[in-house]
Protein backbone atom coordinates (compact mmCIF):
# COMPACT_ATOMS: atom_id res chain seq x y z
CA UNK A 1 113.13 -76.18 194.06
CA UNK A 2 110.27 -79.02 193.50
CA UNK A 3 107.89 -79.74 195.57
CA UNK A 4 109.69 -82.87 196.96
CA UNK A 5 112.67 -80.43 197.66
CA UNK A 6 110.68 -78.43 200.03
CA UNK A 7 108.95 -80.84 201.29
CA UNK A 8 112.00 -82.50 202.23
CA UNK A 9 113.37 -79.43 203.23
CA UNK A 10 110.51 -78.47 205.65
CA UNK A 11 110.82 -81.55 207.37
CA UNK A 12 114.17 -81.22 208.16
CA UNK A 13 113.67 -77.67 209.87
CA UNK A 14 114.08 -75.73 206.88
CA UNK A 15 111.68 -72.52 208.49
CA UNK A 16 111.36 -70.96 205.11
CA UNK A 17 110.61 -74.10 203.38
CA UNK A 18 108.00 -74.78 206.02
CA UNK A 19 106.27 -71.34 205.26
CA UNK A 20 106.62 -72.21 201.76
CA UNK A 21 104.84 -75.62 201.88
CA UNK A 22 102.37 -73.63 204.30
CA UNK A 23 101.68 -71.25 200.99
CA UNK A 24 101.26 -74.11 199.08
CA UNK A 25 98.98 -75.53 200.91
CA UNK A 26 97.16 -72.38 201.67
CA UNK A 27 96.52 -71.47 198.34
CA UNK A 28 96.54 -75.07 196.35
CA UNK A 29 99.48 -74.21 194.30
CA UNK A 30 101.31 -77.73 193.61
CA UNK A 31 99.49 -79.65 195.77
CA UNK A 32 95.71 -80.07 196.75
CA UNK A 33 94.27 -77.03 198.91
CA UNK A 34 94.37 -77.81 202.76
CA UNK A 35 94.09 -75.33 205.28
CA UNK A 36 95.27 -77.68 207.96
CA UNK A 37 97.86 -78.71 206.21
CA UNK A 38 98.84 -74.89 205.45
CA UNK A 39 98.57 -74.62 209.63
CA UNK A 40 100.78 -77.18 210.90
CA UNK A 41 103.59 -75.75 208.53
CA UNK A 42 103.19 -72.31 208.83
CA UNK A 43 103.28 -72.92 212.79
CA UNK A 44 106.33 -75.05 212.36
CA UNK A 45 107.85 -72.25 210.70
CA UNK A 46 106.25 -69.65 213.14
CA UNK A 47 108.16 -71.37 215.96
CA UNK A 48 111.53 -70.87 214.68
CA UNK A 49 110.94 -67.05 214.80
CA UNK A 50 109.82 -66.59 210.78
CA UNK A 51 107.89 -63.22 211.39
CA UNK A 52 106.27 -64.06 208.04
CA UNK A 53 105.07 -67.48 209.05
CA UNK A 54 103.75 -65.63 212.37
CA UNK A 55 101.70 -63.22 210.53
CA UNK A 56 100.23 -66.19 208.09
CA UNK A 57 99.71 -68.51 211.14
CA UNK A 58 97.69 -65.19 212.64
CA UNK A 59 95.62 -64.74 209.59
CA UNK A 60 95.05 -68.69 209.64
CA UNK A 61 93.67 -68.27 213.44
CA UNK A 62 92.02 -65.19 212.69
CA UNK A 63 89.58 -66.29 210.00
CA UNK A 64 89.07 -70.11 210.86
CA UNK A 65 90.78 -71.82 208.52
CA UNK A 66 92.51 -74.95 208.81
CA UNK A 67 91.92 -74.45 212.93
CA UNK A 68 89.56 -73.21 215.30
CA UNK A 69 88.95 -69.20 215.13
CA UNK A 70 90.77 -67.56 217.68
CA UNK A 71 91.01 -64.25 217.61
CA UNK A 72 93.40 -64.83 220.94
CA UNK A 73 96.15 -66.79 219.27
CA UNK A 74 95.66 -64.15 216.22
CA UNK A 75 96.64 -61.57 218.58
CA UNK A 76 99.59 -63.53 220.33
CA UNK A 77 101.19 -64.58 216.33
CA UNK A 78 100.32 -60.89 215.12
CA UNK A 79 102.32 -59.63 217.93
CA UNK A 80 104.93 -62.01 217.18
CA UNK A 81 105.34 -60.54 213.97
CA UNK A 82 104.95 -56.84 214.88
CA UNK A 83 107.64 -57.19 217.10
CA UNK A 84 109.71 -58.12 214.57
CA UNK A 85 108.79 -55.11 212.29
CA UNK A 86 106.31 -56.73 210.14
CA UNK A 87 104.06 -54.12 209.11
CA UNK A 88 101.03 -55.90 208.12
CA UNK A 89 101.23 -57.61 211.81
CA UNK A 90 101.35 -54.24 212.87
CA UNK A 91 98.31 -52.81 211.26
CA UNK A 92 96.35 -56.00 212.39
CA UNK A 93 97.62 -55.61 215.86
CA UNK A 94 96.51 -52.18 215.91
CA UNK A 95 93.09 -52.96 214.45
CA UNK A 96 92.53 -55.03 217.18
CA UNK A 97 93.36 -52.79 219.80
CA UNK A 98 91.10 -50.39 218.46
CA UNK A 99 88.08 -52.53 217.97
CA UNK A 100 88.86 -54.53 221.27
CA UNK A 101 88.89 -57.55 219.71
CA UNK A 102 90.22 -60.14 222.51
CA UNK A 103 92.62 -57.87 223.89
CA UNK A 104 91.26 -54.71 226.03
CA UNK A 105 90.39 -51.53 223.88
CA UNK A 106 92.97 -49.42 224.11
CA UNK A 107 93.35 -46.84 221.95
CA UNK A 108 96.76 -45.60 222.67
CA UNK A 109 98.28 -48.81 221.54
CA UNK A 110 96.28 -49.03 218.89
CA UNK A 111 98.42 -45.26 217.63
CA UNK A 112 101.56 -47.29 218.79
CA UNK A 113 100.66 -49.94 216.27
CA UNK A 114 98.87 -47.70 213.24
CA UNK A 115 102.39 -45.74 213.45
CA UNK A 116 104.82 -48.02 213.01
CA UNK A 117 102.63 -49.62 210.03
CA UNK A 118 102.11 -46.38 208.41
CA UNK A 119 105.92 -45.29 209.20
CA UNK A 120 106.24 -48.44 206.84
CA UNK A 121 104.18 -47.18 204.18
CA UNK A 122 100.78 -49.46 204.91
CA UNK A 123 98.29 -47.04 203.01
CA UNK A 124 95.08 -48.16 205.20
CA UNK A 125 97.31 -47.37 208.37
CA UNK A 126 98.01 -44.68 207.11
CA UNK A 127 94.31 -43.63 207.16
CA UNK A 128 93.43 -45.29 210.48
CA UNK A 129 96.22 -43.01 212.14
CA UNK A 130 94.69 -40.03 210.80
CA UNK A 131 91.44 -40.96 212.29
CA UNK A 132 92.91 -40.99 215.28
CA UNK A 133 94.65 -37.64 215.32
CA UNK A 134 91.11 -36.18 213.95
CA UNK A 135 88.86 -38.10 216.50
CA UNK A 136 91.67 -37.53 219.62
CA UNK A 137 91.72 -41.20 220.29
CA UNK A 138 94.31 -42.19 222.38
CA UNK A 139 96.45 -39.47 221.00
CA UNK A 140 96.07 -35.12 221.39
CA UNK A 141 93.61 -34.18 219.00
CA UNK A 142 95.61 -32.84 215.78
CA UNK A 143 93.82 -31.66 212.27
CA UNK A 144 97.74 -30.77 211.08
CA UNK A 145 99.20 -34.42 211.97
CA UNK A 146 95.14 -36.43 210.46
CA UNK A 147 95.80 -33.97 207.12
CA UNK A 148 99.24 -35.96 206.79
CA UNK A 149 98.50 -38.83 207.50
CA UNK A 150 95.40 -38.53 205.26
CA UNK A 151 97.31 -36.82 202.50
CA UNK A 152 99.65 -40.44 202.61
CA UNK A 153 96.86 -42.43 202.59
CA UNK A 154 95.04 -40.66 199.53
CA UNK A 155 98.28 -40.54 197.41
CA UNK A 156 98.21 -44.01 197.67
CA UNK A 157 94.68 -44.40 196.31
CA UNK A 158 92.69 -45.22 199.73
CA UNK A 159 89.47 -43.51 198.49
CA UNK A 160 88.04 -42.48 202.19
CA UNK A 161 91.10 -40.90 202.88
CA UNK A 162 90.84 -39.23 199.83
CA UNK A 163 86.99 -37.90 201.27
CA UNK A 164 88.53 -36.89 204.50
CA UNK A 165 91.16 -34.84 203.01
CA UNK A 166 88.84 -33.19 200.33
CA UNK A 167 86.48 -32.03 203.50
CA UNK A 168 89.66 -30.91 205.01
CA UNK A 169 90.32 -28.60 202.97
CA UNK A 170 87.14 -27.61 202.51
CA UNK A 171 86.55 -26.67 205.98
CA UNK A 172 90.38 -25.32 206.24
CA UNK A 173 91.12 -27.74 208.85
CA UNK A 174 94.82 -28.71 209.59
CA UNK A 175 95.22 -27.50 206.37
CA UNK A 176 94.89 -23.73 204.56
CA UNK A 177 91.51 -23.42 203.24
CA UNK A 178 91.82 -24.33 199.38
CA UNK A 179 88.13 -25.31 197.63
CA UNK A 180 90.04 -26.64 194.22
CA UNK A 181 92.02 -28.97 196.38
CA UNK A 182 88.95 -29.97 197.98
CA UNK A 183 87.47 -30.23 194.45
CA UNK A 184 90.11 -32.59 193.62
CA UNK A 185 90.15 -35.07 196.01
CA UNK A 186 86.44 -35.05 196.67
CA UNK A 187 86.51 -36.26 192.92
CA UNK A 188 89.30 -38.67 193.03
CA UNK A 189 87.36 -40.60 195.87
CA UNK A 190 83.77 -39.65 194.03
CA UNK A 191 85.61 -41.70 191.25
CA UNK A 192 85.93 -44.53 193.24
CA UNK A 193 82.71 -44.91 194.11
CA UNK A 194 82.84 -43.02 198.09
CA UNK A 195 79.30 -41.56 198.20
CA UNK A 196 79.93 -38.97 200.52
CA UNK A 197 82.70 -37.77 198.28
CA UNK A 198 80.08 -37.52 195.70
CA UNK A 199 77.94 -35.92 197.65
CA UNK A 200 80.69 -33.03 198.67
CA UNK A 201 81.14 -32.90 194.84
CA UNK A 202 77.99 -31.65 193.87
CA UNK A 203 77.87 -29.94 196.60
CA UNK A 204 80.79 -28.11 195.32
CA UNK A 205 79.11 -27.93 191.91
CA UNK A 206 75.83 -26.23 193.05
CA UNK A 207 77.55 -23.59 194.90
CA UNK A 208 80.25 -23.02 192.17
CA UNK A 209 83.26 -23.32 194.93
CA UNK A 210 86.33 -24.96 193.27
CA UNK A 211 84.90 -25.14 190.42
CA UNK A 212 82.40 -23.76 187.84
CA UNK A 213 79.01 -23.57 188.82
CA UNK A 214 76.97 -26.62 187.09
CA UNK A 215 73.86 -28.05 188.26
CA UNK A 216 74.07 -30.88 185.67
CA UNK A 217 76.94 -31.47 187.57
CA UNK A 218 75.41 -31.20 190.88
CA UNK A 219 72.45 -33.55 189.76
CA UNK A 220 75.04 -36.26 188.06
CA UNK A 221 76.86 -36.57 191.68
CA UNK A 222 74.50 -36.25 193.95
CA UNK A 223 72.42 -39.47 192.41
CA UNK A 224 75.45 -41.30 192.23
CA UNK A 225 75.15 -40.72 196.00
CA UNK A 226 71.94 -41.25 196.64
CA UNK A 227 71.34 -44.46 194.36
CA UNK A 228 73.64 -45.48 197.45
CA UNK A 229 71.80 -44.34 200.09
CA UNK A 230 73.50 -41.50 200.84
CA UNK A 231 70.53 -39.33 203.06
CA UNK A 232 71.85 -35.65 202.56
CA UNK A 233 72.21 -36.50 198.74
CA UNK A 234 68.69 -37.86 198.46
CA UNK A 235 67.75 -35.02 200.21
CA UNK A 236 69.77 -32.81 197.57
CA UNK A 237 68.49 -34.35 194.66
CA UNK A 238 65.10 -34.04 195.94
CA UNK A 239 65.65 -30.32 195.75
CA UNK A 240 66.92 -30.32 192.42
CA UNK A 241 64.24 -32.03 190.93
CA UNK A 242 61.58 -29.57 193.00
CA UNK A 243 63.05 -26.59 191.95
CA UNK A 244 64.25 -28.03 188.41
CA UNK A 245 68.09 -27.26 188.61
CA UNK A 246 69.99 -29.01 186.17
CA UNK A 247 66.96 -31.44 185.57
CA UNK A 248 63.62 -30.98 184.32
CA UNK A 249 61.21 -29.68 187.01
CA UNK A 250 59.19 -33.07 188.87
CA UNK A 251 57.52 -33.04 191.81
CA UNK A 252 57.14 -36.79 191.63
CA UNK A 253 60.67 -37.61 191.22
CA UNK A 254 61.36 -34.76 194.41
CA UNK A 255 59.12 -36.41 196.54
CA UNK A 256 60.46 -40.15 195.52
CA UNK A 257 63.72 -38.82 196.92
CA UNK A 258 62.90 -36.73 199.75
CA UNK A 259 60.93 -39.57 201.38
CA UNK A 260 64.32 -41.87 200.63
CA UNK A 261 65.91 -39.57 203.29
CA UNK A 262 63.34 -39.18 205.12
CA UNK A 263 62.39 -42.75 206.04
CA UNK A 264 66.35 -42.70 206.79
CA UNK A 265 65.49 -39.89 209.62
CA UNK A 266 66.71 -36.77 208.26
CA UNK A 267 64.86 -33.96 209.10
CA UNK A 268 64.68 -32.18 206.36
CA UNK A 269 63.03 -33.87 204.16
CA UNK A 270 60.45 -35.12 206.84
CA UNK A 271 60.00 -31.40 206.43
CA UNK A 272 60.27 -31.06 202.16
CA UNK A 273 57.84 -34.44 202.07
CA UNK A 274 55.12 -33.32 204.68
CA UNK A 275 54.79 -29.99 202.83
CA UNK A 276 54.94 -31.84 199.58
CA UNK A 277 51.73 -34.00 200.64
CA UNK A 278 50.16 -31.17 202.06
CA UNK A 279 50.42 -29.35 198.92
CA UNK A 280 49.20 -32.31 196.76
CA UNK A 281 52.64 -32.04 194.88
CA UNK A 282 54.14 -35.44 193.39
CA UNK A 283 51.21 -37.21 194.44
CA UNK A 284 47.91 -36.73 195.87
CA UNK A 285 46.59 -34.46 198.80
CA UNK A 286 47.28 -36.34 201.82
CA UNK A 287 46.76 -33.81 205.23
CA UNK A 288 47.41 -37.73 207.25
CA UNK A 289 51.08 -38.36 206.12
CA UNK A 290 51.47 -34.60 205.86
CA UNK A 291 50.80 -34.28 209.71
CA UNK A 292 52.86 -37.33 210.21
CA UNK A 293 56.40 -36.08 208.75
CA UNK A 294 55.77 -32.64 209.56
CA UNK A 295 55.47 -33.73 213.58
CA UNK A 296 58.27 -35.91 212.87
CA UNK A 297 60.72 -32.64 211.72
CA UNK A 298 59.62 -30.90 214.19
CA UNK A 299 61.02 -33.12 217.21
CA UNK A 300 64.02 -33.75 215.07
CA UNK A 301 64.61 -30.00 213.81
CA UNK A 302 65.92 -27.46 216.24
CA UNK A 303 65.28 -23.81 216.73
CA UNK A 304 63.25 -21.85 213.78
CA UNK A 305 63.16 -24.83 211.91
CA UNK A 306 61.25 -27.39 214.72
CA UNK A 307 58.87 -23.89 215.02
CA UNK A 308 58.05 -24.06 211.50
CA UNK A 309 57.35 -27.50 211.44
CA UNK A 310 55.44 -27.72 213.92
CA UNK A 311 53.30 -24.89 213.36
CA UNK A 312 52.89 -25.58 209.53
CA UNK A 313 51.53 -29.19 211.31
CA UNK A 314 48.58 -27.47 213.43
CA UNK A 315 47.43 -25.29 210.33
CA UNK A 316 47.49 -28.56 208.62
CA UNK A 317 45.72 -29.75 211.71
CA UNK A 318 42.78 -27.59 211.27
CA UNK A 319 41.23 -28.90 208.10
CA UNK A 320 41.65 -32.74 209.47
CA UNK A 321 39.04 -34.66 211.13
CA UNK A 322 39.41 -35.97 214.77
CA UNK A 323 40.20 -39.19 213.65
CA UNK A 324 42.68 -38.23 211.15
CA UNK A 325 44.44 -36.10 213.46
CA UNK A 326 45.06 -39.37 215.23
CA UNK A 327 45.79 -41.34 212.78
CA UNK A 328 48.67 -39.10 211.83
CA UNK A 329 49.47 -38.84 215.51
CA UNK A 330 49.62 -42.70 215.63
CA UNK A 331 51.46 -43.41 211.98
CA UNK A 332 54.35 -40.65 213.82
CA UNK A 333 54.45 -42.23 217.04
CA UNK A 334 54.92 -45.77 215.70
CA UNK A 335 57.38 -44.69 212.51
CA UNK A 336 60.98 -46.05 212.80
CA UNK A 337 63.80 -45.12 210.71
CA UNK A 338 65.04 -47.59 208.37
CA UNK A 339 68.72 -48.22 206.85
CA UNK A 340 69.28 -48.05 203.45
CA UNK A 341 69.59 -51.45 203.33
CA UNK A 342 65.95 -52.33 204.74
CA UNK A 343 64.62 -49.81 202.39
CA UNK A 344 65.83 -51.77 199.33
CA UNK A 345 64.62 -54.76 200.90
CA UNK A 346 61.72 -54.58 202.81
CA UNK A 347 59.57 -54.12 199.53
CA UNK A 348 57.34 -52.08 202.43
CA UNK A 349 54.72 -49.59 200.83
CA UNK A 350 55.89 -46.02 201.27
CA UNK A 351 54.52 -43.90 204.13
């Protein structure tokens, strides 16, 4: 049909001419780009019970375009739709019932909603109902039924799924124990770029489960990760480089990473880094910042590990000044952690 055709149809109550002309419009194809225009023919068409048109008309209200945002009337035409078995309605519908997004968090319907999608074969449903079974949320906790939903999800290429099903069977849960099938999936995900699937894969690499031991490996995944902010990777690649496995030995590079983490919070390599500037390794003696991380591990550590801490921090203590001592007291008291993302761009001298 030409454009005139459909126009003409559309205006004569043709409902899937009207969602047509609203795709035109919508998208600029044939005539000039207008979401309004796209609106008033999509809602035309939305009337007359077009589940389609309903599910446009929702996306319309949902992002602002062509009409006010309302996440309200998004709800009310996604509904529309679901009701009608659309299964991208459906997977909206139960996103917002998850997140609470104008309609009261409710978790339960939010399953109703991820099921039917994923029933229908929507991959990222497919994932969001396995989170649910995992998490218990507003269904019995169940690592059998969040491994199958997963398992759907990551044969359709949704890389987190793929993650969560690698650590699945890593840990054995829901699922027999099987490393190599962790190994694969953990790499299919790693692939796509899912840091803390390439952090489980050189994991996997160090410790030679799944696959043959390499610390190259190890190393090659675990910056991948880290270049991304991953903590636990920065921290791992820290450790590499300190102990020179599957890289050449540098204290420098060790303590570039381990403060990464540690200005993310992890305790670790508060720990690693304070001994590291105690020690004068990667950089010069500094007893200050070493007193500083070491007291921050040790009220973020637990057990042996806080004890350590703490007590390699007074033997530090006792070649420090007064007025160093608090200093270092101060610099902990006042430290923050920082996202990845302000650590990129704060440009902020390292402590």
């Amino acid at each position: 049909m030409t454009l005139d055709e459909i126009r003409a149809a559309a205006e004569q109550g043709d409902a899937a001419a009207q969602y047509s002309l609203g795709v035109m419009y919508a998208n600029g194809r044939g005539v000039s780009q207008d979401d309004s225009e796209a609106v008033k023919w999509f809602h035309k068409a939305a009337e007359q019970g077009m589940a389609q048109a309903q599910y446009s008309l929702g996306v319309m209200y949902a992002n602002g375009r062509g009409v006010s945002q309302d996440d309200s009337e998004a709800v009310k035409w996604f509904r529309k739709a679901a009701e009608q078995g659309m299964a991208q309605a459906q997977f909206n519908l139960g996103v917002m019932y998850a997140d609470g997004e104008c309609v009261l968090q409710d978790y339960a319907e939010a399953v109703t909603w991820y099921s039917k999608a994923a029933e229908q074969g929507i991959a990222q449903a497919q994932f969001n109902l396995g989170t649910m079974y995992l998490n218990g949320r507003g269904v019995r906790q169940d690592d059998a039924e969040a491994v199958t939903w997963f398992h759907k999800a990551a044969e359709q290429g949704i890389a987190q799924a793929q993650s969560d099903l690698g650590l699945m069977y890593d840990l054995g849960r829901g699922v027999r124990q099987d490393k190599a099938e962790a190994v694969k999936w953990f790499r299919k995900a790693a692939e796509q770029g899912r840091a803390e699937a390439q952090y489980g894969l050189g994991v996997m690499y160090t410790r030679g489960r799944g696959v043959t031991q390499n610390d190259a490996e190890a190393v090659k995944w675990f910056r991948k990760a880290a270049e991304q902010g991953h903590a636990e990777a920065q921290y791992s690649l820290g450790v590499m480089y300190a102990n020179g496995r599957g890289v050449a030995q540098d204290d420098s590079e060790a303590v570039k990473w381990f403060r990464k983490a540690a200005e993310q919070g992890m305790a670790q390599a508060q720990f690693n880094l304070g001994v590291m500037y105690a020690d004068g390794l990667g950089g010069p003696q500094d007893y200050v910042r070493a007193h500083m991380w070491l007291s921050l591990a040790a009220s973020r550590l637990s057990g042996e590990d806080a004890t350590a801490s703490a007590g390699f921090r007074d033997s530090i203590a006792g070649r420090m000044t007064p007025q160093q001592i608090a200093e270092a007291q101060r610099l902990a008291r006042e430290w923050k952690p920082r996202t990845w993302e302000e650590l990129q761009g704060s440009g902020a001298s390292p402590r």
